[in-house]
Each structure stands twice: as structure tokens, then as C-alpha cells.
PDB file of N, CA and C in Angstrom:
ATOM      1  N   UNK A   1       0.845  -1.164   0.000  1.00  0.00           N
ATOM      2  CA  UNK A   1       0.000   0.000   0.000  1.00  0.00           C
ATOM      3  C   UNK A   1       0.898   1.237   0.000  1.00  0.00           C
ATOM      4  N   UNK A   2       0.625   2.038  -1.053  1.00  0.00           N
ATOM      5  CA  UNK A   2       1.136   3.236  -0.610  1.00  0.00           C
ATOM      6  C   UNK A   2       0.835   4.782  -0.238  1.00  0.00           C
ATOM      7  N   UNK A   3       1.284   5.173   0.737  1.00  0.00           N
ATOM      8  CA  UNK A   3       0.790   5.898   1.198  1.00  0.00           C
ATOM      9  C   UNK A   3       1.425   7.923   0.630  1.00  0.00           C
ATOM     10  N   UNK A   4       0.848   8.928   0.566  1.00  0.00           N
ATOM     11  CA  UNK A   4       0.688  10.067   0.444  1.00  0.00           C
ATOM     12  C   UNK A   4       1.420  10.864   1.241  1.00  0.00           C
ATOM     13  N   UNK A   5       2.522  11.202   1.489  1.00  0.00           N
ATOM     14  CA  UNK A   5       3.014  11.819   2.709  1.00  0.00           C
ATOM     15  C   UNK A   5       2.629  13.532   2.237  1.00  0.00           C
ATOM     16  N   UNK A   6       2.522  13.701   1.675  1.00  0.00           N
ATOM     17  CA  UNK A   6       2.278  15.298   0.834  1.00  0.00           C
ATOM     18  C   UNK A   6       1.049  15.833   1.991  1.00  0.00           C
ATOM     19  N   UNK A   7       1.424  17.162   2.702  1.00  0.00           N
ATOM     20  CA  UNK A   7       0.353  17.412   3.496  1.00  0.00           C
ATOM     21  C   UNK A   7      -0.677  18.597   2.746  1.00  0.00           C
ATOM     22  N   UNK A   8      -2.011  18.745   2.986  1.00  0.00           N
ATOM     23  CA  UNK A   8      -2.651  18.915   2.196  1.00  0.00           C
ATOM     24  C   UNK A   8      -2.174  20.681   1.954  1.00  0.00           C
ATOM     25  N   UNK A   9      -2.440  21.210   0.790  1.00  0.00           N
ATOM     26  CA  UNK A   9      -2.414  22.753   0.613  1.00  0.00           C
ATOM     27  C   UNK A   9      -2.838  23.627   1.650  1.00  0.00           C
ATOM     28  N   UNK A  10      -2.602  24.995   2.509  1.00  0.00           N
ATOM     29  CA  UNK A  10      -3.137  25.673   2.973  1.00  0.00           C
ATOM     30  C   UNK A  10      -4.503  26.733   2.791  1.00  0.00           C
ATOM     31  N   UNK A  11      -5.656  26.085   2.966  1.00  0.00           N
ATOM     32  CA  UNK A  11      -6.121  26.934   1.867  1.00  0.00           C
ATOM     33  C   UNK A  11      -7.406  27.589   3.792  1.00  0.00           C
ATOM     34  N   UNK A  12      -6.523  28.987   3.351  1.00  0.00           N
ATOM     35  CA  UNK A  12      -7.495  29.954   4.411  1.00  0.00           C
ATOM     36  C   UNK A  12      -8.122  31.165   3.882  1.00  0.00           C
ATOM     37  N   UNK A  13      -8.775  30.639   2.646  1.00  0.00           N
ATOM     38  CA  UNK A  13      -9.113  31.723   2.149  1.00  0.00           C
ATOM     39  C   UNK A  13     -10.529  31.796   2.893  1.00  0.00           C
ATOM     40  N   UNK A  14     -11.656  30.938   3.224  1.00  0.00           N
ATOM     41  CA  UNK A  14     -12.913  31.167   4.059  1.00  0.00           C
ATOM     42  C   UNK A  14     -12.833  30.819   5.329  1.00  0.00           C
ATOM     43  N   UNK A  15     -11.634  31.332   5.467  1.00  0.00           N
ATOM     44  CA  UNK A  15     -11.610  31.423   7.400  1.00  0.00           C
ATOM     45  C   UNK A  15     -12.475  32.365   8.651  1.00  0.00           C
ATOM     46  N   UNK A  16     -12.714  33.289   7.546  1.00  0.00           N
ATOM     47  CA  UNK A  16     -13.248  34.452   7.956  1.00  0.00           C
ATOM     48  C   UNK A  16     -14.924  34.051   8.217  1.00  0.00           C
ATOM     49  N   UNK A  17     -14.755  33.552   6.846  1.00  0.00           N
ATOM     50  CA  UNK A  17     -16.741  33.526   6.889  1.00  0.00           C
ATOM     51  C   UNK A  17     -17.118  32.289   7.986  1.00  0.00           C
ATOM     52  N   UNK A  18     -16.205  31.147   8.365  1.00  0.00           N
ATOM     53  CA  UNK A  18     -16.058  29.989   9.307  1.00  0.00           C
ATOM     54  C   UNK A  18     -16.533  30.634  10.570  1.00  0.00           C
ATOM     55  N   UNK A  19     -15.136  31.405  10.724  1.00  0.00           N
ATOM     56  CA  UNK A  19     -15.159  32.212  11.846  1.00  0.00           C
ATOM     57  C   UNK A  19     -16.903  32.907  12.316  1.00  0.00           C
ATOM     58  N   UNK A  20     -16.945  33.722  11.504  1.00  0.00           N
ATOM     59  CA  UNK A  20     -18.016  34.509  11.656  1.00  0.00           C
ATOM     60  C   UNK A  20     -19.204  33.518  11.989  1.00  0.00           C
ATOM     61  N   UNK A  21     -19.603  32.162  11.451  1.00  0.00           N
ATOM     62  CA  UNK A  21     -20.531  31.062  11.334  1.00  0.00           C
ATOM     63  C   UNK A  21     -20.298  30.519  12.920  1.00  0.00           C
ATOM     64  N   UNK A  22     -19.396  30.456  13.579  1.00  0.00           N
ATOM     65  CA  UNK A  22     -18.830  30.125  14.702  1.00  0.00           C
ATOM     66  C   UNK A  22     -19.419  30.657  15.282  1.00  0.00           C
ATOM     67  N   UNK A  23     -19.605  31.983  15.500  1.00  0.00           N
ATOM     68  CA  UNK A  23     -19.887  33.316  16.544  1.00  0.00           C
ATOM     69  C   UNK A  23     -21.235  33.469  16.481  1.00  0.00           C
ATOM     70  N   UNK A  24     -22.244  32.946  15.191  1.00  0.00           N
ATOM     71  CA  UNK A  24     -23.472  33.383  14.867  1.00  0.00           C
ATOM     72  C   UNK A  24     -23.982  31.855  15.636  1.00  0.00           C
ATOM     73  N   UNK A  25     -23.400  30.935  15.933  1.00  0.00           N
ATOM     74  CA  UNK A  25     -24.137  29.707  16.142  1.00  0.00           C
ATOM     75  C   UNK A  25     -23.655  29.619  17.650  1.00  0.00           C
ATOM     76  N   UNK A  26     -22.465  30.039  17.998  1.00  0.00           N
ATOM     77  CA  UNK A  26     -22.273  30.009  19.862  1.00  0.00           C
ATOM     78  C   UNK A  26     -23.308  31.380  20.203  1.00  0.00           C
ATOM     79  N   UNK A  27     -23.522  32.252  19.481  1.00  0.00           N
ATOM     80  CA  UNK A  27     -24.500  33.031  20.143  1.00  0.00           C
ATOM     81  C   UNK A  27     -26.049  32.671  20.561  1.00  0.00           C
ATOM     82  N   UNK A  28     -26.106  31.688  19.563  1.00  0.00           N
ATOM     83  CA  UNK A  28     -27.663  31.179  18.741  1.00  0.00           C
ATOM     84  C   UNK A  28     -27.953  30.106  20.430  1.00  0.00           C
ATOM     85  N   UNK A  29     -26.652  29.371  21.051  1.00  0.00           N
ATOM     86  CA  UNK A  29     -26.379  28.873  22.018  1.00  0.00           C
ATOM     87  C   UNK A  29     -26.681  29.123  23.395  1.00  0.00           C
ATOM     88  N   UNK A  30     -26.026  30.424  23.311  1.00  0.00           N
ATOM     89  CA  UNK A  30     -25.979  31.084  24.671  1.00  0.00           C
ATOM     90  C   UNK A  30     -26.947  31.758  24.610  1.00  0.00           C
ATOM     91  N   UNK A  31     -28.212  31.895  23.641  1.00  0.00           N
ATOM     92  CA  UNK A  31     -29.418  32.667  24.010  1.00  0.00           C
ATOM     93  C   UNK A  31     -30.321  31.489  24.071  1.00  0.00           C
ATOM     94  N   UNK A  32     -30.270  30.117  23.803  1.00  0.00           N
ATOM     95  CA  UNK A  32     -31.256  29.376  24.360  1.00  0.00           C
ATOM     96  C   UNK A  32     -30.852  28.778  25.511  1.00  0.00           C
ATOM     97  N   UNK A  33     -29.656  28.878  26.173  1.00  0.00           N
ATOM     98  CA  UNK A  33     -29.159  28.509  26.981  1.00  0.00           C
ATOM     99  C   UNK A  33     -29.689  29.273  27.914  1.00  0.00           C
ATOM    100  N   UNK A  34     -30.018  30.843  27.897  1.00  0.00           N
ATOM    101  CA  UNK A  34     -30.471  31.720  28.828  1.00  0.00           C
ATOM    102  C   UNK A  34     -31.980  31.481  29.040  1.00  0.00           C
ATOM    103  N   UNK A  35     -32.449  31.330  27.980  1.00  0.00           N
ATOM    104  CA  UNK A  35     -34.200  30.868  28.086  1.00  0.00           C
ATOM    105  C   UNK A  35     -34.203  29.215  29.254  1.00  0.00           C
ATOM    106  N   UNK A  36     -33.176  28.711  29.009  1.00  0.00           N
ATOM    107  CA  UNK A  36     -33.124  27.270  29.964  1.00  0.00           C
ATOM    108  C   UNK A  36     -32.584  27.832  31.511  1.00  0.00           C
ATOM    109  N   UNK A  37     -32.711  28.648  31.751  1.00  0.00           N
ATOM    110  CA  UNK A  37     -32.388  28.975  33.095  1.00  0.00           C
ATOM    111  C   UNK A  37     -33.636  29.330  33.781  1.00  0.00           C
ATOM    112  N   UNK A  38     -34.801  29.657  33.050  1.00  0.00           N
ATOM    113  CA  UNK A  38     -35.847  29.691  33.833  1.00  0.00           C
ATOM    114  C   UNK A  38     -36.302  28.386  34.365  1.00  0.00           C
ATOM    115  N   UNK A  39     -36.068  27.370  33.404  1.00  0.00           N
ATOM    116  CA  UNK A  39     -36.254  25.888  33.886  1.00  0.00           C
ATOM    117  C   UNK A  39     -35.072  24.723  35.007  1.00  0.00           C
ATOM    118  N   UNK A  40     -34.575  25.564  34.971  1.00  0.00           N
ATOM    119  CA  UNK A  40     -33.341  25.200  35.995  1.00  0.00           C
ATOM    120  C   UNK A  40     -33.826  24.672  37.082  1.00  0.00           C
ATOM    121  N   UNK A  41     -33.520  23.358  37.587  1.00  0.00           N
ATOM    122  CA  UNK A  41     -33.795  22.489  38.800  1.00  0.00           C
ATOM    123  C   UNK A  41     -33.542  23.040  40.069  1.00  0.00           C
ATOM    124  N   UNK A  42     -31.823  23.513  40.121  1.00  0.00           N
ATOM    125  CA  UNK A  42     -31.424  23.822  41.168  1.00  0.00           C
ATOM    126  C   UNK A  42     -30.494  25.215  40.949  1.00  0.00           C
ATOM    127  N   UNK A  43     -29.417  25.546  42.177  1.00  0.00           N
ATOM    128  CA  UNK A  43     -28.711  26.519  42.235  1.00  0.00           C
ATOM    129  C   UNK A  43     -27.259  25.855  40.939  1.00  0.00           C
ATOM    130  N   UNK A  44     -27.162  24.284  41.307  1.00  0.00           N
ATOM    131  CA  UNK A  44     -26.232  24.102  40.729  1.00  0.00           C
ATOM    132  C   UNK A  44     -26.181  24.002  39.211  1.00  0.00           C
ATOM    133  N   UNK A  45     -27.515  23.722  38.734  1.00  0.00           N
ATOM    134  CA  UNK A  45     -28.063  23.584  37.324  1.00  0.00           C
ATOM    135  C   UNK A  45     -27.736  24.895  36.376  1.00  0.00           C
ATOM    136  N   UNK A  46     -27.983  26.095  37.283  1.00  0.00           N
ATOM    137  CA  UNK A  46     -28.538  27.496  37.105  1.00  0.00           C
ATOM    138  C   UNK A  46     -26.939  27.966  36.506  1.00  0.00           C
ATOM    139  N   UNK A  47     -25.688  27.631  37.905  1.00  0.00           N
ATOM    140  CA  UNK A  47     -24.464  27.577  37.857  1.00  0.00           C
ATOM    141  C   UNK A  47     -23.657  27.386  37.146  1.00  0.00           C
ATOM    142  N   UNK A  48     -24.112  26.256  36.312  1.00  0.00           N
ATOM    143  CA  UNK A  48     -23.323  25.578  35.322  1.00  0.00           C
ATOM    144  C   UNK A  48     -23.636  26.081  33.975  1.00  0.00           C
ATOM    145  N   UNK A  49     -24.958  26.499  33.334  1.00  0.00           N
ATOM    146  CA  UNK A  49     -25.333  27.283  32.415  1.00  0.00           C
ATOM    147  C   UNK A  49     -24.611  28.218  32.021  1.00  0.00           C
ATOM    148  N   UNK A  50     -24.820  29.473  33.437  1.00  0.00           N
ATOM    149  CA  UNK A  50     -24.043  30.004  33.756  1.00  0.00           C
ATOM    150  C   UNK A  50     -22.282  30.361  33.219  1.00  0.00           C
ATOM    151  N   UNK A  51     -22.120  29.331  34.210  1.00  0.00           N
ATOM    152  CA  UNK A  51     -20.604  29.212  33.943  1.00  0.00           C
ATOM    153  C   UNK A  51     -19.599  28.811  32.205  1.00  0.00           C
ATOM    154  N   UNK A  52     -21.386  27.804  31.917  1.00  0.00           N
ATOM    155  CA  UNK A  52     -20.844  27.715  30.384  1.00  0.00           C
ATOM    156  C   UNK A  52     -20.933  28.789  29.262  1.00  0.00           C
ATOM    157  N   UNK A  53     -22.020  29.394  29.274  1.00  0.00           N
ATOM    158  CA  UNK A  53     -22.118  30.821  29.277  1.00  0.00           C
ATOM    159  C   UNK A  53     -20.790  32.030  28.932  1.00  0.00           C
ATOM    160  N   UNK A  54     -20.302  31.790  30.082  1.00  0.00           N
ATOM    161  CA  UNK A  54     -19.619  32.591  30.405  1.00  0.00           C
ATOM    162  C   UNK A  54     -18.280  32.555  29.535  1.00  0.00           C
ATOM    163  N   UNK A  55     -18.019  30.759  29.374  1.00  0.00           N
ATOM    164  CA  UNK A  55     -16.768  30.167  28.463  1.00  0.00           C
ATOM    165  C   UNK A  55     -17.447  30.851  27.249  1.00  0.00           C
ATOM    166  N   UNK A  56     -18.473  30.539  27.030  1.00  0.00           N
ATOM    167  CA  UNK A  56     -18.910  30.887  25.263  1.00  0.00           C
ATOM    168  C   UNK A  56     -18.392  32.200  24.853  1.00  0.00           C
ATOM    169  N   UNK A  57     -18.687  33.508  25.742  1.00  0.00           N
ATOM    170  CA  UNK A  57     -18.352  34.344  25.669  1.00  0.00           C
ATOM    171  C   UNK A  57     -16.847  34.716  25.190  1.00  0.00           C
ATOM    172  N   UNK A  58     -16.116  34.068  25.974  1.00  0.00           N
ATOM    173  CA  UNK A  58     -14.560  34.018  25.713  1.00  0.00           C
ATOM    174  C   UNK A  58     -13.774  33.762  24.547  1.00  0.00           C
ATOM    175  N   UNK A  59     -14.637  32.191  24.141  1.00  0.00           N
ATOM    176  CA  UNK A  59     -15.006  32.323  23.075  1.00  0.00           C
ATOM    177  C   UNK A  59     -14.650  33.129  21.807  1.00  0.00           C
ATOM    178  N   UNK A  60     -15.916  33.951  21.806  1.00  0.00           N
ATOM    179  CA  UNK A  60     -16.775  34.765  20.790  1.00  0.00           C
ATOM    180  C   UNK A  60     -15.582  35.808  21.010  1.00  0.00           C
ATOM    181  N   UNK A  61     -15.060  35.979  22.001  1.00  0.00           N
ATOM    182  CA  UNK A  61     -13.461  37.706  22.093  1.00  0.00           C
ATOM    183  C   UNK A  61     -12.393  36.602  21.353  1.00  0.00           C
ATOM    184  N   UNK A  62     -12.263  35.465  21.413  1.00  0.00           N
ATOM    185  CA  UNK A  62     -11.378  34.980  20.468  1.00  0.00           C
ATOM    186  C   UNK A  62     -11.644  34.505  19.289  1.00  0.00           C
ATOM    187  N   UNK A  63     -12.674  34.084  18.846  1.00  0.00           N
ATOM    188  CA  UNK A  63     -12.791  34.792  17.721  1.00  0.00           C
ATOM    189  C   UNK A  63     -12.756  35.659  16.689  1.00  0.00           C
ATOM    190  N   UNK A  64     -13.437  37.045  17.142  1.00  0.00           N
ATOM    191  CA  UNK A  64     -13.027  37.975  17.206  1.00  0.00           C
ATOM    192  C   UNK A  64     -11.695  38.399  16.736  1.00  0.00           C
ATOM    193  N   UNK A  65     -11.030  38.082  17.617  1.00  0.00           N
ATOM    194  CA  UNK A  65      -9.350  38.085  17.634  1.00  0.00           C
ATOM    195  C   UNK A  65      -9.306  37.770  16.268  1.00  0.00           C
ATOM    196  N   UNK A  66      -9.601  36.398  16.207  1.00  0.00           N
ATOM    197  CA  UNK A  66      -8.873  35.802  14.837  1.00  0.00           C
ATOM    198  C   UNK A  66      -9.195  36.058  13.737  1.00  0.00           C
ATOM    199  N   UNK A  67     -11.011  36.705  13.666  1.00  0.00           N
ATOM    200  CA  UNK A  67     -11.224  37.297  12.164  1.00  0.00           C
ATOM    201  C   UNK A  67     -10.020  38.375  11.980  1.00  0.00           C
ATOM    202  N   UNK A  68     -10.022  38.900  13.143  1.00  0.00           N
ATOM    203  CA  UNK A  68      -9.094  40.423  12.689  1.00  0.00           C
ATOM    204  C   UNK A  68      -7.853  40.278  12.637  1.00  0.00           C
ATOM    205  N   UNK A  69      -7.163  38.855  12.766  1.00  0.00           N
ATOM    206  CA  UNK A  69      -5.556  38.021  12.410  1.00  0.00           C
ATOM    207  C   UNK A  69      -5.970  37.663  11.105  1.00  0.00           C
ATOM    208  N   UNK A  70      -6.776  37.279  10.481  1.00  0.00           N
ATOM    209  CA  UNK A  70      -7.319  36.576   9.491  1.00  0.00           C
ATOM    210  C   UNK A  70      -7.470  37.478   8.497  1.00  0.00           C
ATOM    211  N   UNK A  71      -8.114  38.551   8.551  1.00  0.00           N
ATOM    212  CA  UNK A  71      -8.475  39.501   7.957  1.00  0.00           C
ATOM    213  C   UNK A  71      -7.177  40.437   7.603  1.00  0.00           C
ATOM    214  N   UNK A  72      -6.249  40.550   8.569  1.00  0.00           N
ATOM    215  CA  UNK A  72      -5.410  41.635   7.872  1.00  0.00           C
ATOM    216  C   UNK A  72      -4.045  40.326   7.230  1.00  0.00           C
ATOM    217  N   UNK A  73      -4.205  39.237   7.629  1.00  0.00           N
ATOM    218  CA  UNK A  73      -3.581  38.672   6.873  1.00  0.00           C
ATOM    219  C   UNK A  73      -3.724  38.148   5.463  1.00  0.00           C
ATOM    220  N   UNK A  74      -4.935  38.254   5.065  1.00  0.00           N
ATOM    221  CA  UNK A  74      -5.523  38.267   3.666  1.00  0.00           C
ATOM    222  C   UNK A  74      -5.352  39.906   3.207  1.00  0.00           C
ATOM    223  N   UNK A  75      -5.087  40.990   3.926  1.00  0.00           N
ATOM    224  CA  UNK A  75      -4.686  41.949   3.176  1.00  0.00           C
ATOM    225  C   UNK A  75      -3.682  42.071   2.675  1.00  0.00           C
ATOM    226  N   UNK A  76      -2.796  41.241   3.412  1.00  0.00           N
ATOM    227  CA  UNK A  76      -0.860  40.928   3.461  1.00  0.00           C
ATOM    228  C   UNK A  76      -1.000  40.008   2.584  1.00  0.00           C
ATOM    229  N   UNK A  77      -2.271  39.584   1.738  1.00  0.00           N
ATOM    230  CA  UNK A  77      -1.572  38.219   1.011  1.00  0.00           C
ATOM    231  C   UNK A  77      -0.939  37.283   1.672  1.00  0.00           C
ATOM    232  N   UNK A  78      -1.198  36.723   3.168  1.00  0.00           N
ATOM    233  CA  UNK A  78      -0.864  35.805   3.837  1.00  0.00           C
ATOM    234  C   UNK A  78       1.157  35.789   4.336  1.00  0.00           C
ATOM    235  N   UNK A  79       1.478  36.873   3.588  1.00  0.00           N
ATOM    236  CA  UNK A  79       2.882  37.161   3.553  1.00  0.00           C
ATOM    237  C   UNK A  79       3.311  37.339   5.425  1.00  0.00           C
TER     238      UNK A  79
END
């Protein structure tokens, strides 16, 4: 059998629009996630939402980040 060692091309040309699809669907997340807190069992249920929540957010600032690494590096021609 032989195998391909050639690793595949770099291709980041729709990183941006990824990105952006990322941020529109962890948001889409963390707002039904907030509607599930009215149904919350306990303090610890409420907590953890919460707390995941909170990661999403972090998230969405790194993101962020990276459209705008992404973005001026497609102005640079990736140079």
C-alpha cells in the first residue's frame, strides 16, 4: 500500500466567513441557553449554564481576535 506523505495545501481563504458562522451559532447557544435557566432544577443547574455561558463568551473575544488576524492577513496576502 502506498501511502501520500504530501500534506494537504493551505487553503485559508474562508476562514473568515467559518469564523463569523462560529460566533453566529455560539450566540444562537448562549441565548437558548439563557431561556433554559428559567427551567433550571437547582442553584447548581442554574451555575453551570451560567458558567458555560460565560466560556462561550470568551469564546466569541477569540474569535473575534482571529477574524481580525485573518483579515489583515488576507490583506498581506498571507505574507
Amino acid at each position: 500500500m502506498t501511502y501520500n506523505n504530501k500534506p494537504n495545501p493551505d487553503d485559508r481563504s474562508d476562514n473568515v466567513e467559518k469564523l463569523q458562522s462560529m460566533i453566529f451559532h455560539t450566540i444562537q447557544n448562549m441565548e437558548e441557553a439563557e431561556k433554559s435557566l428559567e427551567y433550571a432544577n437547582d442553584d447548581t443547574q442554574r451555575a453551570q449554564i451560567e458558567a458555560k455561558n460565560e466560556r462561550r463568551r470568551e469564546s466569541i473575544d477569540s474569535f473575534r481576535a482571529e477574524i481580525k488576524d485573518e483579515a489583515h492577513a488576507q490583506e498581506n496576502k498571507y505574507e
